[in-house]
Protein backbone atom coordinates (compact mmCIF):
# COMPACT_ATOMS: atom_id res chain seq x y z
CA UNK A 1 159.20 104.18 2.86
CA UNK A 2 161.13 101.32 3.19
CA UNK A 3 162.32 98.55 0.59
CA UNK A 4 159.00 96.14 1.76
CA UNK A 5 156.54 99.16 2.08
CA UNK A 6 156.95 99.58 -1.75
CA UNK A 7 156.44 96.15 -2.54
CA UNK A 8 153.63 95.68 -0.44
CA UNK A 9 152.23 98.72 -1.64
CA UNK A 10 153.27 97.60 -5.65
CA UNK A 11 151.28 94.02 -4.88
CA UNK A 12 148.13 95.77 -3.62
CA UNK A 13 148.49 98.07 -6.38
CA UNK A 14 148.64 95.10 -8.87
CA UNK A 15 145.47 93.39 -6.97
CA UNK A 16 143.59 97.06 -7.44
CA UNK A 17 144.66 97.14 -10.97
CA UNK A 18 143.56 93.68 -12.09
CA UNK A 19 140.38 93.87 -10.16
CA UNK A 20 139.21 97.19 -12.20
CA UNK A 21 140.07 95.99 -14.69
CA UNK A 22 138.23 92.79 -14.83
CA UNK A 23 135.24 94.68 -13.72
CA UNK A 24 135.35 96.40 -16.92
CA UNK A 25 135.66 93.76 -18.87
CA UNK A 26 132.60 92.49 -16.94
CA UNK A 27 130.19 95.06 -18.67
CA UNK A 28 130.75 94.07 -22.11
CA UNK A 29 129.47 90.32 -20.22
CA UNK A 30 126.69 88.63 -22.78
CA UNK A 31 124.73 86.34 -22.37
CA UNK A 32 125.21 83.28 -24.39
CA UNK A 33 129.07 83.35 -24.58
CA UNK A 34 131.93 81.69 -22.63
CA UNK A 35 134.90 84.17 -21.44
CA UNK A 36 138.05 83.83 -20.30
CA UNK A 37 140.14 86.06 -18.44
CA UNK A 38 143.83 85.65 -18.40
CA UNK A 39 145.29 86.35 -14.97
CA UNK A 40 149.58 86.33 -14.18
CA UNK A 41 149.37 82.41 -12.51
CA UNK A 42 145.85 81.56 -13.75
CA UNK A 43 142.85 81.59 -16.63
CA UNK A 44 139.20 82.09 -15.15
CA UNK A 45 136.26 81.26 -17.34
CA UNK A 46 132.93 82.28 -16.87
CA UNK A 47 130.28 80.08 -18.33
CA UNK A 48 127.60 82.55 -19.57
CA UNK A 49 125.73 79.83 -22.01
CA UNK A 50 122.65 78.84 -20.64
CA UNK A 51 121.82 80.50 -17.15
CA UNK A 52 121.50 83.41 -18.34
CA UNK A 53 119.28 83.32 -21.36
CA UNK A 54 115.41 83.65 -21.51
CA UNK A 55 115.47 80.17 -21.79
CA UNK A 56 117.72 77.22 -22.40
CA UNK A 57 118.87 76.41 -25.91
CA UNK A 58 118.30 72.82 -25.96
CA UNK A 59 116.70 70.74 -22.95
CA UNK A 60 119.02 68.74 -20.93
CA UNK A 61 118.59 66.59 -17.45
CA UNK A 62 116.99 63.35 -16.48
CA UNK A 63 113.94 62.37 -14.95
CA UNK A 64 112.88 59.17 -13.40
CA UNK A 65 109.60 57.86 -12.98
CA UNK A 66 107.80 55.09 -11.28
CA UNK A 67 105.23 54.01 -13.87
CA UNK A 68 104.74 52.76 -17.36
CA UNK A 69 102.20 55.54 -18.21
CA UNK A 70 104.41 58.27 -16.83
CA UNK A 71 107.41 56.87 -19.23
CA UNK A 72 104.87 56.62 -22.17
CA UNK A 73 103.78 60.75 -21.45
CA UNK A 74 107.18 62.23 -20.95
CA UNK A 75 108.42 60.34 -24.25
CA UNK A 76 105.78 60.95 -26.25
CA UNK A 77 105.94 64.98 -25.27
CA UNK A 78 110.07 65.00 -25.82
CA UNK A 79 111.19 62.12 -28.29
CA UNK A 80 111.89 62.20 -31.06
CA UNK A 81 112.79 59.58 -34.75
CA UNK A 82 116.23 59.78 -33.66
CA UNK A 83 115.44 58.59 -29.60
CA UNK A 84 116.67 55.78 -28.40
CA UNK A 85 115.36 52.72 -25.78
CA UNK A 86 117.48 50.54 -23.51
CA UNK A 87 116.31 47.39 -21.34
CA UNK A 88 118.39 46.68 -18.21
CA UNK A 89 116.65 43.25 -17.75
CA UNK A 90 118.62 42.54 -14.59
CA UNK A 91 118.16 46.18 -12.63
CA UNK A 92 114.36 46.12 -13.95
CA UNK A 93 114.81 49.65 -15.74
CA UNK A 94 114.13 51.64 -18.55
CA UNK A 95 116.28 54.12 -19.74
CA UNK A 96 115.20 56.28 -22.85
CA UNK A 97 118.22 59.18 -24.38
CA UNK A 98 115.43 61.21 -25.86
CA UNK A 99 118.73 63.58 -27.57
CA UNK A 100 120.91 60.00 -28.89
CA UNK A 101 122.66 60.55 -32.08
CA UNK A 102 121.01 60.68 -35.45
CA UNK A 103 121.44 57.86 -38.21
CA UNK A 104 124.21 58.46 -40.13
CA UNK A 105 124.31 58.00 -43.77
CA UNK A 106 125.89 58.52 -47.03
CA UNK A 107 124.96 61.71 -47.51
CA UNK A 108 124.97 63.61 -44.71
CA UNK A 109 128.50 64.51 -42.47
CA UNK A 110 129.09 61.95 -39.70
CA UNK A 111 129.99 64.76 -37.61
CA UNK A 112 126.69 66.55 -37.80
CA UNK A 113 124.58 63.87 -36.60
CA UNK A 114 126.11 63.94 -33.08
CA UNK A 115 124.27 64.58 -30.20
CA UNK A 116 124.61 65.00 -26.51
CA UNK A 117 122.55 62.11 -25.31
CA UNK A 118 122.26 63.97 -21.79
CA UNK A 119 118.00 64.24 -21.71
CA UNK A 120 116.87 60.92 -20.33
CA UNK A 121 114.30 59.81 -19.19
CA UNK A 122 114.40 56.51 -16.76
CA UNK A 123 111.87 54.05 -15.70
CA UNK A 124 112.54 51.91 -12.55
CA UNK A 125 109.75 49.53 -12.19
CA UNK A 126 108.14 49.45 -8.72
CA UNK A 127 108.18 45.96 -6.91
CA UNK A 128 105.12 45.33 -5.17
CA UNK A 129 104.46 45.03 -1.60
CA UNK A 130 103.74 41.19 -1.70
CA UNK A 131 106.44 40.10 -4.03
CA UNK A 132 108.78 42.05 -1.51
CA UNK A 133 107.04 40.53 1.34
CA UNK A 134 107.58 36.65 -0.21
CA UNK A 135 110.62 37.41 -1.80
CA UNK A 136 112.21 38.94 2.12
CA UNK A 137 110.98 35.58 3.41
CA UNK A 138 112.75 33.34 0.66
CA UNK A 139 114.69 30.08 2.52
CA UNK A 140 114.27 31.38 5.62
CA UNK A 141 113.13 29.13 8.93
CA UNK A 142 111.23 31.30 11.54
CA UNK A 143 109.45 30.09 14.57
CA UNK A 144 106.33 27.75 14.00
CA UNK A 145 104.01 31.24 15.46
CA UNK A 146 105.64 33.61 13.50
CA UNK A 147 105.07 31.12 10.35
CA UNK A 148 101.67 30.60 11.16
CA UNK A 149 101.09 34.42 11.42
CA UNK A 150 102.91 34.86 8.05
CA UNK A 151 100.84 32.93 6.09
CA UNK A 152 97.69 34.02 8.11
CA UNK A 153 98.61 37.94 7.08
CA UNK A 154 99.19 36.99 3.39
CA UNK A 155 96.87 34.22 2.71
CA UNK A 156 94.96 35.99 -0.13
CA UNK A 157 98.11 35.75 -2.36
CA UNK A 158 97.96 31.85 -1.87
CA UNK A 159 95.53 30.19 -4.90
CA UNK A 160 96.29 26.41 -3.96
CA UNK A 161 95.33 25.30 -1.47
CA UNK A 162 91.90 27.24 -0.94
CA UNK A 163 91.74 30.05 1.81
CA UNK A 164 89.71 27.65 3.57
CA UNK A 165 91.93 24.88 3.88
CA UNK A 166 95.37 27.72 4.71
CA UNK A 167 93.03 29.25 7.64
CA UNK A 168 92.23 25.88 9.06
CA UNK A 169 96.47 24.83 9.08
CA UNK A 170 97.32 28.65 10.52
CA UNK A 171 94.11 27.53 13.47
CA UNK A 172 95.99 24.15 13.88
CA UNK A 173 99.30 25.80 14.59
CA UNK A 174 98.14 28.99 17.00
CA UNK A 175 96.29 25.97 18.90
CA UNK A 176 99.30 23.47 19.71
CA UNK A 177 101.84 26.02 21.25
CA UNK A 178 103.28 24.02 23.97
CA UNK A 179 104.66 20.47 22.61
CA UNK A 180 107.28 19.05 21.20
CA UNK A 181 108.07 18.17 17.75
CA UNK A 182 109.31 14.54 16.98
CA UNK A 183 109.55 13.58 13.47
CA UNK A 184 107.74 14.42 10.03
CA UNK A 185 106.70 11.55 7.29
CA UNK A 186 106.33 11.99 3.72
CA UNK A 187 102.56 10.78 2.67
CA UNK A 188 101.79 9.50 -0.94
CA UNK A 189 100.84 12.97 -2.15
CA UNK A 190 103.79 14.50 -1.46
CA UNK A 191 102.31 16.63 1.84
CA UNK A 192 104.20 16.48 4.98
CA UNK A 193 102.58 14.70 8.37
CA UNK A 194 104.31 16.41 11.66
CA UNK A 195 104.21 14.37 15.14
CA UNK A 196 104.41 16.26 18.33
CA UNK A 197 103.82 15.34 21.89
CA UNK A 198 101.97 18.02 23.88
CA UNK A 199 103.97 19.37 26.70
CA UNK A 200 101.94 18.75 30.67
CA UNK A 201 102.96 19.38 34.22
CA UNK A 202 103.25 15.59 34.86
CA UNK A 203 105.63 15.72 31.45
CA UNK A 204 104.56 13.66 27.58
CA UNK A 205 101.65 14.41 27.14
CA UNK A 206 98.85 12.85 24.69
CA UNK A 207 100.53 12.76 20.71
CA UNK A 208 99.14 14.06 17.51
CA UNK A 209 100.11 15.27 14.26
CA UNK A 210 99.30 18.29 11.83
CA UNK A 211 99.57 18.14 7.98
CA UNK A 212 100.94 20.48 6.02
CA UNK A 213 100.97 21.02 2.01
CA UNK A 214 104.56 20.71 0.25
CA UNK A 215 103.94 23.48 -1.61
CA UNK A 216 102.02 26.57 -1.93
CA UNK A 217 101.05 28.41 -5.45
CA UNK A 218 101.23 31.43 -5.32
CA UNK A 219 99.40 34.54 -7.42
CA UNK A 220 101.22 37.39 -7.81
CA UNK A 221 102.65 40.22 -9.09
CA UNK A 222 106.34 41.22 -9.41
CA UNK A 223 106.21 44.92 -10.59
CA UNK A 224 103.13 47.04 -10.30
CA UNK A 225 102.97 47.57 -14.03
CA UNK A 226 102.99 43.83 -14.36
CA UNK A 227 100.40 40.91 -14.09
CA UNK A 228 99.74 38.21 -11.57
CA UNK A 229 102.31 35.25 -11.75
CA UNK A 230 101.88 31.56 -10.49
CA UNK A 231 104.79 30.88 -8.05
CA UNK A 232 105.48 27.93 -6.42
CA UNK A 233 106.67 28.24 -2.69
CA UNK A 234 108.13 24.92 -1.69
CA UNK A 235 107.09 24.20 1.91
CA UNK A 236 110.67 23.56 4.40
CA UNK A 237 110.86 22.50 7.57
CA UNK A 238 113.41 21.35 10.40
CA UNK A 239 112.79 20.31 13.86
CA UNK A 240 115.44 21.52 16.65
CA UNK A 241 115.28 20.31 19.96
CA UNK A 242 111.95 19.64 19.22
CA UNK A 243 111.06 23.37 18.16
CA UNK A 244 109.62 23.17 14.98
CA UNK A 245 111.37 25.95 12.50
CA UNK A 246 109.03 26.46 9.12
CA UNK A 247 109.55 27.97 5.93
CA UNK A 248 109.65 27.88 2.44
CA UNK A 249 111.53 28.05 -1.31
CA UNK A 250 110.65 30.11 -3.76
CA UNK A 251 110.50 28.77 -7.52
CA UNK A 252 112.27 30.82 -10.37
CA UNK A 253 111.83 33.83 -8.61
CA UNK A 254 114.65 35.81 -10.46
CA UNK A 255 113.05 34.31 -13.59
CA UNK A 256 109.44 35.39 -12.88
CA UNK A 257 110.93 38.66 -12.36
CA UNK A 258 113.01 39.13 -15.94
CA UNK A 259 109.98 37.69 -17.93
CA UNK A 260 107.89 40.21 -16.22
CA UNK A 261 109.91 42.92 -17.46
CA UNK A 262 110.11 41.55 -20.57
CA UNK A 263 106.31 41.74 -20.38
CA UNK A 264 106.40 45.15 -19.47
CA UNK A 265 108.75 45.89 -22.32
CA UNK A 266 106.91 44.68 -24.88
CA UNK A 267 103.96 46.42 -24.00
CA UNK A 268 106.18 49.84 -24.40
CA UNK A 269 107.41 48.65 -27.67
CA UNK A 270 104.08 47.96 -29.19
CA UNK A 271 102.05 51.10 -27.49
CA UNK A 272 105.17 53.40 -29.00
CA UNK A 273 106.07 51.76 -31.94
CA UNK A 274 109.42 51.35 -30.96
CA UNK A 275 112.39 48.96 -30.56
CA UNK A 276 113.86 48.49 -27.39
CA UNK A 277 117.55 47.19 -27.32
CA UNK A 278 118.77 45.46 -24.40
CA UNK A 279 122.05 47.20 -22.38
CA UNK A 280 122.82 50.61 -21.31
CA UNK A 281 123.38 53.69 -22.86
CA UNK A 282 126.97 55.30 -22.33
């Protein structure tokens, strides 16, 4: 055998060695304990604490739901005095540490009112399909048609003016297709009057002119959990090459959509008894 045979043989030895050994060690394994093996170049720990118990010792994780009465049945099965609530106004979420640390006092030892704050449980309120639908089509001009079918598809979240009147303007702009638009005018009540020239063969046609509202109010809802809002959507307009491109501003959208959390919020205060401080938990 020569000089690197042995040591070959000596390192697989060593390996062998260590391996038995540590299987050894293994046995006398409980649950509930952390271990750590010392190795020549290296410490390995084995984590034995929780996975291996009947059951966990404390509960840990965090769940998200969708819905104010979800958030109200998780917290009322796991919170505790000691739980704490956090408003992110902004993000439109909820964020409960049902394990926060306890109140600390004169009495007691600072150090033994820590907890882990790692069980949460987070509420993300749920826009609804129309405020996404009015909000995607905030200050942006589209095609006279595709306008006209907007409003047509959503007309039962306009209040002002009536359906009636909003069916009747989407009519008046499916029927005149093929002209061109000219100018708009400003009338005393603030509506707009459009001039177009229908498009013949023979070229200008006969002229007429639509009116349209300046504004629309709007009824609805910015979360699911929340009530109906009025929103005004200013009416815009611009002609191009006499295509007429249509649209319209939204009012204190971002607004409508804090004080509608807020409104959520409060409800959660006053149905748990609880305070709600605004930020978010470390």
């Amino acid at each position: 055998m020569n000089e690197l045979t042995a040591v070959a043989g000596r390192t697989e030895n060593d390996a062998l060695i260590e391996a038995l050994n540590e299987a050894q060690l293994a046995e006398s394994l409980e649950p509930g304990q952390f271990y750590a093996f010392k190795h020549r170049d290296k410490v390995t720990t084995i984590d034995l604490l929780d996975r291996h118990l009947a059951q966990p010792r404390r509960k840990t994780g965090t769940v998200r739901v969708q819905d104010v009465p979800s958030f109200v049945h998780y917290y009322g099965k796991h919170s505790d005095d000691q739980s704490e609530v956090y408003v992110d106004i902004d993000a439109a979420t909820v964020t409960a540490v049902l394990n926060a640390h306890m109140k600390t006092n004169e009495i007691d030892d600072p150090d033994d009112t820590a907890r882990w704050g790692d069980h949460r449980l987070i509420l993300t309120l749920a826009k609804t399909e129309a405020w996404k639908r009015w909000t995607g089509g905030d200050r942006k001009l589209i095609r006279q048609a595709e306008f006209a079918d907007f409003i047509d598809d959503n007309r039962a979240d306009i209040r002002k003016p009536s359906a009636a009147d909003m069916l009747e303007l989407v009519q008046q702009f499916q029927a005149i297709q093929k002209v061109t638009f000219q100018s708009a005018t400003i009338l005393s009540n603030g509506d707009r009057r459009l001039t177009f020239t229908e498009e013949t063969e023979a070229g200008a046609g006969a002229k007429g002119s639509i009116e349209v509202p300046s504004a629309l109010e709007l009824g609805i809802a910015p979360f699911d959990d929340s009530e109906p809002y009025a929103v005004t959507a200013r009416f815009r307009y611009r002609i191009q090459g006499g295509q007429l491109l249509m649209g319209y501003l939204l009012d204190n959208a971002d607004e409508v959509a804090k004080d509608a959390v807020k409104t959520v919020v409060a409800k959660l205060s006053e149905e748990l008894g609880i305070t709600v401080m605004r930020g978010t938990p470390a």
